[in-house]
N, C-alpha and C. Protein backbone atom coordinates (compact mmCIF):
# COMPACT_ATOMS: atom_id res chain seq x y z
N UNK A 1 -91.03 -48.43 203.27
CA UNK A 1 -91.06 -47.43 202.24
C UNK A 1 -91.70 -48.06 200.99
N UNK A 2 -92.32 -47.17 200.17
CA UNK A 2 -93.30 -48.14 199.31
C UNK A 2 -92.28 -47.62 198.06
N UNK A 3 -92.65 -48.57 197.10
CA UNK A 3 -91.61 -48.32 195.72
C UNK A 3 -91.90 -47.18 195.26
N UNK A 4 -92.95 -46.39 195.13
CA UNK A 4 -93.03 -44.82 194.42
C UNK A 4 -91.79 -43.96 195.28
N UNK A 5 -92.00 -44.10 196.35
CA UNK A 5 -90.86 -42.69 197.75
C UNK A 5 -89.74 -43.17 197.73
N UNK A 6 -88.97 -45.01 197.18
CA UNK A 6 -87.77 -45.06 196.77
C UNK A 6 -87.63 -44.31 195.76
N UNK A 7 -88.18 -44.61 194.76
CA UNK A 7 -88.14 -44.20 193.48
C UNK A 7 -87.29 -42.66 193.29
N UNK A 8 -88.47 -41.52 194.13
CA UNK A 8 -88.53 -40.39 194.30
C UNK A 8 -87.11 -40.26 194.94
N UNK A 9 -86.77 -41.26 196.14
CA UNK A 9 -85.73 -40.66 196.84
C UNK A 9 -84.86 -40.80 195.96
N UNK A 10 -84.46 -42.05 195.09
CA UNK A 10 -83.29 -42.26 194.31
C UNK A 10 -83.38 -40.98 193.09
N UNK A 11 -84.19 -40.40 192.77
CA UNK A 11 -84.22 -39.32 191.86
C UNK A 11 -83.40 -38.30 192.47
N UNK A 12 -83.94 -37.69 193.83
CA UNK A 12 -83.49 -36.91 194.04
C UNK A 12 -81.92 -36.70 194.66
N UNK A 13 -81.98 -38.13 195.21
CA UNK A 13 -80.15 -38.92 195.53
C UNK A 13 -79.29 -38.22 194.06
N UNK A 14 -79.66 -39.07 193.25
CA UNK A 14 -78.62 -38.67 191.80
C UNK A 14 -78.71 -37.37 191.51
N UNK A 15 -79.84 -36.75 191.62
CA UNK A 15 -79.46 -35.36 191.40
C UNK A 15 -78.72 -34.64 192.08
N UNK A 16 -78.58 -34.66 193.13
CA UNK A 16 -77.89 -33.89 194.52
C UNK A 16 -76.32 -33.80 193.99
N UNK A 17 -76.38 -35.54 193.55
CA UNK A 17 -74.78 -35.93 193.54
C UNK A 17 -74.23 -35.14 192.08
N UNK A 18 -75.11 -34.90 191.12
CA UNK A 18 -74.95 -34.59 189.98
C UNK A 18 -74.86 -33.07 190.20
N UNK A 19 -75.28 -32.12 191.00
CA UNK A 19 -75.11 -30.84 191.47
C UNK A 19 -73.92 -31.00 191.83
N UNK A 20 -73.50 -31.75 193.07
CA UNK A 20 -72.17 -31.81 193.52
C UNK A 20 -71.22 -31.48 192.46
N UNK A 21 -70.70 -32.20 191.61
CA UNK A 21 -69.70 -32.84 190.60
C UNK A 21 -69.63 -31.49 189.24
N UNK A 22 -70.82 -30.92 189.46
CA UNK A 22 -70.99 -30.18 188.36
C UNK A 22 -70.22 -28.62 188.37
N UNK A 23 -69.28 -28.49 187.23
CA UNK A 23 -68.78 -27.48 187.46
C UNK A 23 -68.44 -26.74 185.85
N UNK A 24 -68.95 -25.33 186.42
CA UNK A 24 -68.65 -24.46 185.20
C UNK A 24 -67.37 -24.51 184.78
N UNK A 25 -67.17 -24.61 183.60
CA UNK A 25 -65.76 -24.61 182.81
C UNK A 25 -65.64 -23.30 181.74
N UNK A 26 -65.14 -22.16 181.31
CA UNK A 26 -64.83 -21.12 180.82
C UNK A 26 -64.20 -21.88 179.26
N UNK A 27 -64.60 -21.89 178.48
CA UNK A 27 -64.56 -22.38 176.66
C UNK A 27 -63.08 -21.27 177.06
N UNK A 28 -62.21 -22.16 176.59
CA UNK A 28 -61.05 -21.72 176.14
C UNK A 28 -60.93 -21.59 174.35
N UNK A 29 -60.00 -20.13 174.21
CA UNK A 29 -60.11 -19.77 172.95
C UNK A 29 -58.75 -19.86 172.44
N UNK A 30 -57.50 -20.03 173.24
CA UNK A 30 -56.65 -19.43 173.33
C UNK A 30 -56.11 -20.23 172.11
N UNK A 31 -55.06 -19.63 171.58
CA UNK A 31 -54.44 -20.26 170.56
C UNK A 31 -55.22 -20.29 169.29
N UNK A 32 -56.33 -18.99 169.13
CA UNK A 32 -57.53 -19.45 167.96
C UNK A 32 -56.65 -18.30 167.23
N UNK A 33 -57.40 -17.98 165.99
CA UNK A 33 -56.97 -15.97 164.96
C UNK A 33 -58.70 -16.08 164.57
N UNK A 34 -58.13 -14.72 164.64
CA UNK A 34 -59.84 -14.20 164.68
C UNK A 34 -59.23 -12.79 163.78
N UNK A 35 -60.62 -12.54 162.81
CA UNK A 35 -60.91 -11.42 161.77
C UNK A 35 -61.66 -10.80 162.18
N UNK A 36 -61.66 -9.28 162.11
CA UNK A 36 -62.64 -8.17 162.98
C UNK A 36 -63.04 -7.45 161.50
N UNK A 37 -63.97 -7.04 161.37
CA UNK A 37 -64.77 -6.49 160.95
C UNK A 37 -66.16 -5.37 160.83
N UNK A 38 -65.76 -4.32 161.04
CA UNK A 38 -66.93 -3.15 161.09
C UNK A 38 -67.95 -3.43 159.72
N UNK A 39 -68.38 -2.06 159.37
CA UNK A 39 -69.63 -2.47 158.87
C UNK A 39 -69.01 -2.24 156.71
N UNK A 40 -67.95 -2.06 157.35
CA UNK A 40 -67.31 -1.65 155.65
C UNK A 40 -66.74 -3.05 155.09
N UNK A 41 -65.73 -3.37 156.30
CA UNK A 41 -64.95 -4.64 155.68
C UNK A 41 -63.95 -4.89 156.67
N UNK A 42 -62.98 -6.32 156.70
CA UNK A 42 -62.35 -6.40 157.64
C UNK A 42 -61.26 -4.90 157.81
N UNK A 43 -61.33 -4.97 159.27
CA UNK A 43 -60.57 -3.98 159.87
C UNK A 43 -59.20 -4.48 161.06
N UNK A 44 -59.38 -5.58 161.23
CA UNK A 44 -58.16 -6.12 162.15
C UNK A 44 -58.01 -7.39 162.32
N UNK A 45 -56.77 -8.09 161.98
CA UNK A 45 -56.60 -9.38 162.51
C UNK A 45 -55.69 -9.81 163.66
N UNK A 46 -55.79 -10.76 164.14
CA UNK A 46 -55.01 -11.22 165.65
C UNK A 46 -55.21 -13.07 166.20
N UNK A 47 -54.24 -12.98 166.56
CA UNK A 47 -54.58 -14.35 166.74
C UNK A 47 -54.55 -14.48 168.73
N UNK A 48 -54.94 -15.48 169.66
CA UNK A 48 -54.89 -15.19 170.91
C UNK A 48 -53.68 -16.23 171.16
N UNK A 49 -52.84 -15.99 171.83
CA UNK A 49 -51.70 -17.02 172.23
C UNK A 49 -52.46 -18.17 173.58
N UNK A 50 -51.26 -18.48 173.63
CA UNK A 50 -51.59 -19.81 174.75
C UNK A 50 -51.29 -19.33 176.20
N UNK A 51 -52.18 -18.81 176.66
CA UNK A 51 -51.92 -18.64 177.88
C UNK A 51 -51.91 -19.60 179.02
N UNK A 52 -52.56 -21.03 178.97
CA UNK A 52 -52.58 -22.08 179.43
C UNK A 52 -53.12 -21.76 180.88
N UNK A 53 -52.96 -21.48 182.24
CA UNK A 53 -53.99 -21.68 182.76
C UNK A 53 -53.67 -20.20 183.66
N UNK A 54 -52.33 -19.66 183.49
CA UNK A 54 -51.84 -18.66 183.77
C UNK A 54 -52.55 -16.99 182.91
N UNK A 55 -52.97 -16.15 184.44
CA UNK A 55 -53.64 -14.83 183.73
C UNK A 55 -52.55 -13.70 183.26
N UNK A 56 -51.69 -13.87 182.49
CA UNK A 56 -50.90 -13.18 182.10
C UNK A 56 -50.66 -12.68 180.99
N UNK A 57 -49.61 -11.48 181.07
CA UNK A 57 -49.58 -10.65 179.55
C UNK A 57 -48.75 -11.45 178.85
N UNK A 58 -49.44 -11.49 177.29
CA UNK A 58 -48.31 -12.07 176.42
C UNK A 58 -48.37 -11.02 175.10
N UNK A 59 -47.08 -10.76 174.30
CA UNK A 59 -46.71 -10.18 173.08
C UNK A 59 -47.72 -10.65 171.88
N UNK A 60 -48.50 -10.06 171.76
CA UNK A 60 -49.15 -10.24 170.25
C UNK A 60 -48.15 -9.65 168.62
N UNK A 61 -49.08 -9.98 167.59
CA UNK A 61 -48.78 -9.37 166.52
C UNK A 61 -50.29 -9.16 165.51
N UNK A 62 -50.59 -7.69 165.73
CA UNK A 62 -52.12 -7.16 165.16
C UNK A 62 -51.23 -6.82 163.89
N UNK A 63 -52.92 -6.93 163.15
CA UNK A 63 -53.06 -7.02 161.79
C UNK A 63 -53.90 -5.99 161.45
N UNK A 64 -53.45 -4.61 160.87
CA UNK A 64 -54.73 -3.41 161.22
C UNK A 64 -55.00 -2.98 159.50
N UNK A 65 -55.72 -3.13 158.98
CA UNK A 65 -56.51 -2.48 158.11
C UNK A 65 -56.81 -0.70 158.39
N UNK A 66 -56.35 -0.18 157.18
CA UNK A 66 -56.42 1.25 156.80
C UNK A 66 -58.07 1.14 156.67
N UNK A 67 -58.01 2.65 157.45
CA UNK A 67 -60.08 2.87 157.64
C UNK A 67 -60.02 3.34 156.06
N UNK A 68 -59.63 4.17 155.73
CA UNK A 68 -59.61 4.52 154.32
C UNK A 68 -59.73 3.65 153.08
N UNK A 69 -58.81 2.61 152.99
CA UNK A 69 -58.26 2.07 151.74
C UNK A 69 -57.85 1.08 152.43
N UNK A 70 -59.14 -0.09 152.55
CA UNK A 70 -58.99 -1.88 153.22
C UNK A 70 -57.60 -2.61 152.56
N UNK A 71 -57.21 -1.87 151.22
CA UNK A 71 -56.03 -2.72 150.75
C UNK A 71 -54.91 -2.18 151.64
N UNK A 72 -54.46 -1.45 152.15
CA UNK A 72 -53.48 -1.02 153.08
C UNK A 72 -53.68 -1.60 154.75
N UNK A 73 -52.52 -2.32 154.63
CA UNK A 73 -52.41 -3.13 156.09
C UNK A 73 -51.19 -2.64 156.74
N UNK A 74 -50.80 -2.62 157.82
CA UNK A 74 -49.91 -2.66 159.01
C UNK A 74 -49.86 -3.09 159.76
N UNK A 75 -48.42 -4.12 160.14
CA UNK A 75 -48.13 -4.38 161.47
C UNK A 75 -48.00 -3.82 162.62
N UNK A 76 -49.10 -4.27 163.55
CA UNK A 76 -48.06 -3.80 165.13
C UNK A 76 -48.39 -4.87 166.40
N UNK A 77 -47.23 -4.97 166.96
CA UNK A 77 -46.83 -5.51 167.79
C UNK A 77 -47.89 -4.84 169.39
N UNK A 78 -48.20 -5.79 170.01
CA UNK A 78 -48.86 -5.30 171.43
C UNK A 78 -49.08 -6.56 172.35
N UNK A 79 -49.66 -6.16 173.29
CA UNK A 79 -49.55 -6.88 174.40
C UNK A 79 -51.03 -7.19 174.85
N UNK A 80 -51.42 -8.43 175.07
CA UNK A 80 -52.70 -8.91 175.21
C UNK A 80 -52.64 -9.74 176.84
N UNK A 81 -53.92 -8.99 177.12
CA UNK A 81 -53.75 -9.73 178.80
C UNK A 81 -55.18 -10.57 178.47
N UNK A 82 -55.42 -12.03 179.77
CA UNK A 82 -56.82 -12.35 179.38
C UNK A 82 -57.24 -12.26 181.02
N UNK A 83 -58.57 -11.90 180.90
CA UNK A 83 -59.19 -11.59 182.26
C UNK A 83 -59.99 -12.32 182.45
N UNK A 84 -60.67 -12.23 183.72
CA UNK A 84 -61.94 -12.53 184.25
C UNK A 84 -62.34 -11.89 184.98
N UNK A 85 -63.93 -11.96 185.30
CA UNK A 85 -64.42 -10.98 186.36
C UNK A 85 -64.13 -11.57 187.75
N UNK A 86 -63.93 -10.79 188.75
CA UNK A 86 -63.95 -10.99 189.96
C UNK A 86 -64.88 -11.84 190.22
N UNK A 87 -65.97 -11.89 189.86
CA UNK A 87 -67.06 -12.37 190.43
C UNK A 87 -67.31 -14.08 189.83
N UNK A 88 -67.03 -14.15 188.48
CA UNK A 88 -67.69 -15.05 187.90
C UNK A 88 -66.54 -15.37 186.69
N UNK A 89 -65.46 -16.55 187.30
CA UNK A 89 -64.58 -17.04 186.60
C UNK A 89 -65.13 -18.09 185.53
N UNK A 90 -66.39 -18.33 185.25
CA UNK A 90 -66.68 -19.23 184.26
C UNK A 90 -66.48 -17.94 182.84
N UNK A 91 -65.55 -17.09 183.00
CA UNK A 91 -65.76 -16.63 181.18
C UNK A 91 -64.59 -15.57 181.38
N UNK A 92 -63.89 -15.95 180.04
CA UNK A 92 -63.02 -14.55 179.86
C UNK A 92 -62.95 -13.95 178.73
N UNK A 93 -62.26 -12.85 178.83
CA UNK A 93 -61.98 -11.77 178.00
C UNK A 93 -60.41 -11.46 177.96
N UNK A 94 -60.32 -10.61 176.92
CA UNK A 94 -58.81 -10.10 176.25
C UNK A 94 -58.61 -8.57 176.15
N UNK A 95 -57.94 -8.03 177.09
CA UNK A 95 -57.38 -6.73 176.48
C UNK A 95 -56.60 -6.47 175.38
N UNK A 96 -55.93 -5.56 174.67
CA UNK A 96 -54.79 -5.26 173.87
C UNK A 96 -54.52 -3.78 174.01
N UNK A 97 -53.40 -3.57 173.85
CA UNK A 97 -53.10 -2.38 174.12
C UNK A 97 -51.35 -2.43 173.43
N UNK A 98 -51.49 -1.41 172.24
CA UNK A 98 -50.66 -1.54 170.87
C UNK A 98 -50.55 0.25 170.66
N UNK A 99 -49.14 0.28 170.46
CA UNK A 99 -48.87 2.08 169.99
C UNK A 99 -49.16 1.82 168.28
N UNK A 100 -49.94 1.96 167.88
CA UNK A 100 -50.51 2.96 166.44
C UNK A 100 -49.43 3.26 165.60
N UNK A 101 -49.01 4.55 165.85
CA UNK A 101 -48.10 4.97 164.98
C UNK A 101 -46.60 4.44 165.12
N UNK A 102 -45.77 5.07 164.46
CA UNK A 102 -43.95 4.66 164.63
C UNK A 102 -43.10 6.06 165.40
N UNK A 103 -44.20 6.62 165.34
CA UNK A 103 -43.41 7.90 166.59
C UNK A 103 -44.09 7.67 168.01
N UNK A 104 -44.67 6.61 168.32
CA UNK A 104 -44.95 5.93 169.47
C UNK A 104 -45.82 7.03 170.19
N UNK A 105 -46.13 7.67 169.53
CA UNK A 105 -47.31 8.91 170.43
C UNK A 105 -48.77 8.31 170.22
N UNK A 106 -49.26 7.69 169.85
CA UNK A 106 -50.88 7.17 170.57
C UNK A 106 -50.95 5.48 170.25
N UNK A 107 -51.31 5.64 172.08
CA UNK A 107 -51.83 3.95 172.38
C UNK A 107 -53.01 3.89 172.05
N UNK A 108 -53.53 2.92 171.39
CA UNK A 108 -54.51 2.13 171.07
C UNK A 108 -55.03 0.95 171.96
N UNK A 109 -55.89 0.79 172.13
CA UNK A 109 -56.72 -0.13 173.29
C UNK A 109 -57.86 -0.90 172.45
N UNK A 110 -57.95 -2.26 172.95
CA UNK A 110 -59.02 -3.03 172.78
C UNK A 110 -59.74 -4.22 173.45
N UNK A 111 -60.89 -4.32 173.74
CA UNK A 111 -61.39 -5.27 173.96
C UNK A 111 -62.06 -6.64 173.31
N UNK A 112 -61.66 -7.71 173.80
CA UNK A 112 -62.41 -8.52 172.81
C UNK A 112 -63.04 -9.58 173.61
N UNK A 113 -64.13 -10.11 173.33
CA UNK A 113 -65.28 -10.73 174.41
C UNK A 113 -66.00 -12.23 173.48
N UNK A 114 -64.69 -13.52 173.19
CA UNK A 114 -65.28 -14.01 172.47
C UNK A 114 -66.56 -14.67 172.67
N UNK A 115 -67.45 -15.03 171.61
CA UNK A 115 -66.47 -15.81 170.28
C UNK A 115 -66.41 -14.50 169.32
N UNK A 116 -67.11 -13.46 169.44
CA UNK A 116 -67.73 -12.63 167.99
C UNK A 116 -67.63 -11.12 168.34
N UNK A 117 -66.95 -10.80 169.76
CA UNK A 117 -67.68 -8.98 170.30
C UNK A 117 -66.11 -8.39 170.13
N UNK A 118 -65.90 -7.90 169.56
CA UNK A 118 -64.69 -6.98 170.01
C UNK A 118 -65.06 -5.55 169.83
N UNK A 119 -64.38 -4.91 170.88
CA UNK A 119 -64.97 -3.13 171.35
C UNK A 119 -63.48 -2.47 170.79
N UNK A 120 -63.40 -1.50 170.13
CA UNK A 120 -62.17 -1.33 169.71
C UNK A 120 -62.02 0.47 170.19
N UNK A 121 -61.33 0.99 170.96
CA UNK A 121 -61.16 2.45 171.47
C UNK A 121 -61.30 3.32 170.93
N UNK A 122 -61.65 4.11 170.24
CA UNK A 122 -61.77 5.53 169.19
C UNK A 122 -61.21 6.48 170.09
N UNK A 123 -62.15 7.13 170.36
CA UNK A 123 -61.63 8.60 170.94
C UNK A 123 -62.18 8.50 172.56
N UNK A 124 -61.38 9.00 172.90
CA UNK A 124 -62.12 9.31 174.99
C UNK A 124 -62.53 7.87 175.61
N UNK A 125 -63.72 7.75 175.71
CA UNK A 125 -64.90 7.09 175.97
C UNK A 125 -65.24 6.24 174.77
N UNK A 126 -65.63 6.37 173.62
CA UNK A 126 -65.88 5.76 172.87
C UNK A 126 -65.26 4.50 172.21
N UNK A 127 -66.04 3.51 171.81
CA UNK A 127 -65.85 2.40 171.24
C UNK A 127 -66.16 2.51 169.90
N UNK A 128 -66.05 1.58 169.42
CA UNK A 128 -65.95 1.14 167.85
C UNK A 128 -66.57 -0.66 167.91
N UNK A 129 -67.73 -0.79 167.79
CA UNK A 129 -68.32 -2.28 167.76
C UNK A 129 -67.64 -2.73 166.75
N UNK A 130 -66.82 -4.25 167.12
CA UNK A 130 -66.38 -4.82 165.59
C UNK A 130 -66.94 -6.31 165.68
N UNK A 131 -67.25 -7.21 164.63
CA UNK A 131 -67.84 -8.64 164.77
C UNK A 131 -67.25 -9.56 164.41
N UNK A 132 -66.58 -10.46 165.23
CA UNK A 132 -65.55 -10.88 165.02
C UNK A 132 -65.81 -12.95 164.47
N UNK A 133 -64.71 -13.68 163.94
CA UNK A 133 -64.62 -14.69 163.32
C UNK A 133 -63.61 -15.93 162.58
N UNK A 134 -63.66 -16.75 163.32
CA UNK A 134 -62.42 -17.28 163.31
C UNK A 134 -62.41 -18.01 161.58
């Protein structure tokens, strides 16, 4: 074998092995607070708990800004799950899902897709783009 086709082989040796070994890892967020913001001013705060390696629901505490009058805030309590796609566990996401009012008649839903996307439920079908920031 002449020294150029070692050469070549040992290139392509380490690479193989370096494919082997190589594995997607999903940026964990958990345990961060993040500020949401539409196009007026912040509109929601939240922080993500520690879910550690387990896909399960845990108790939040949201931070909701009045659409009206940003100086008016309210607590509410909800429940945040973190997902992944079926397909492609290198990345996740966060549901929430929080009753609104104190006569417990409308759930509120949200998505959040860090580091910066959160989709927030309006009406039916519709979303609410918010841009989010730790």
């Amino acid at each position: 074998m002449t020294l150029k086709k070692m050469a070549q082989f040992k290139l392509i040796f380490f690479f193989l092995i370096f494919l082997i070994f190589l594995k997607a890892e999903a940026k964990n967020y958990d345990g961060k607070s993040y500020i949401c913001a539409d196009e007026v001013g912040p509109f929601l705060e939240f922080s993500i708990p520690k879910f550690g390696d387990n896909l399960v629901k845990k108790k939040v505490l949201l931070k909701l800004y009045n659409k009206e009058n940003r100086d008016l805030q309210y607590h509410r309590n909800g429940i945040m799950r973190k997902k992944s796609s079926a397909i492609d566990k290198s990345y996740f996401f966060y549901t929430v899902e929080f009753i609104l009012n104190d006569d417990k008649s409308i759930i509120e839903y949200f998505e959040f897709f860090p580091p910066s996307n959160l989709m927030f439920k309006v009406e039916g079908s519709q979303f609410l783009n918010l841009v989010c920031w730790t």
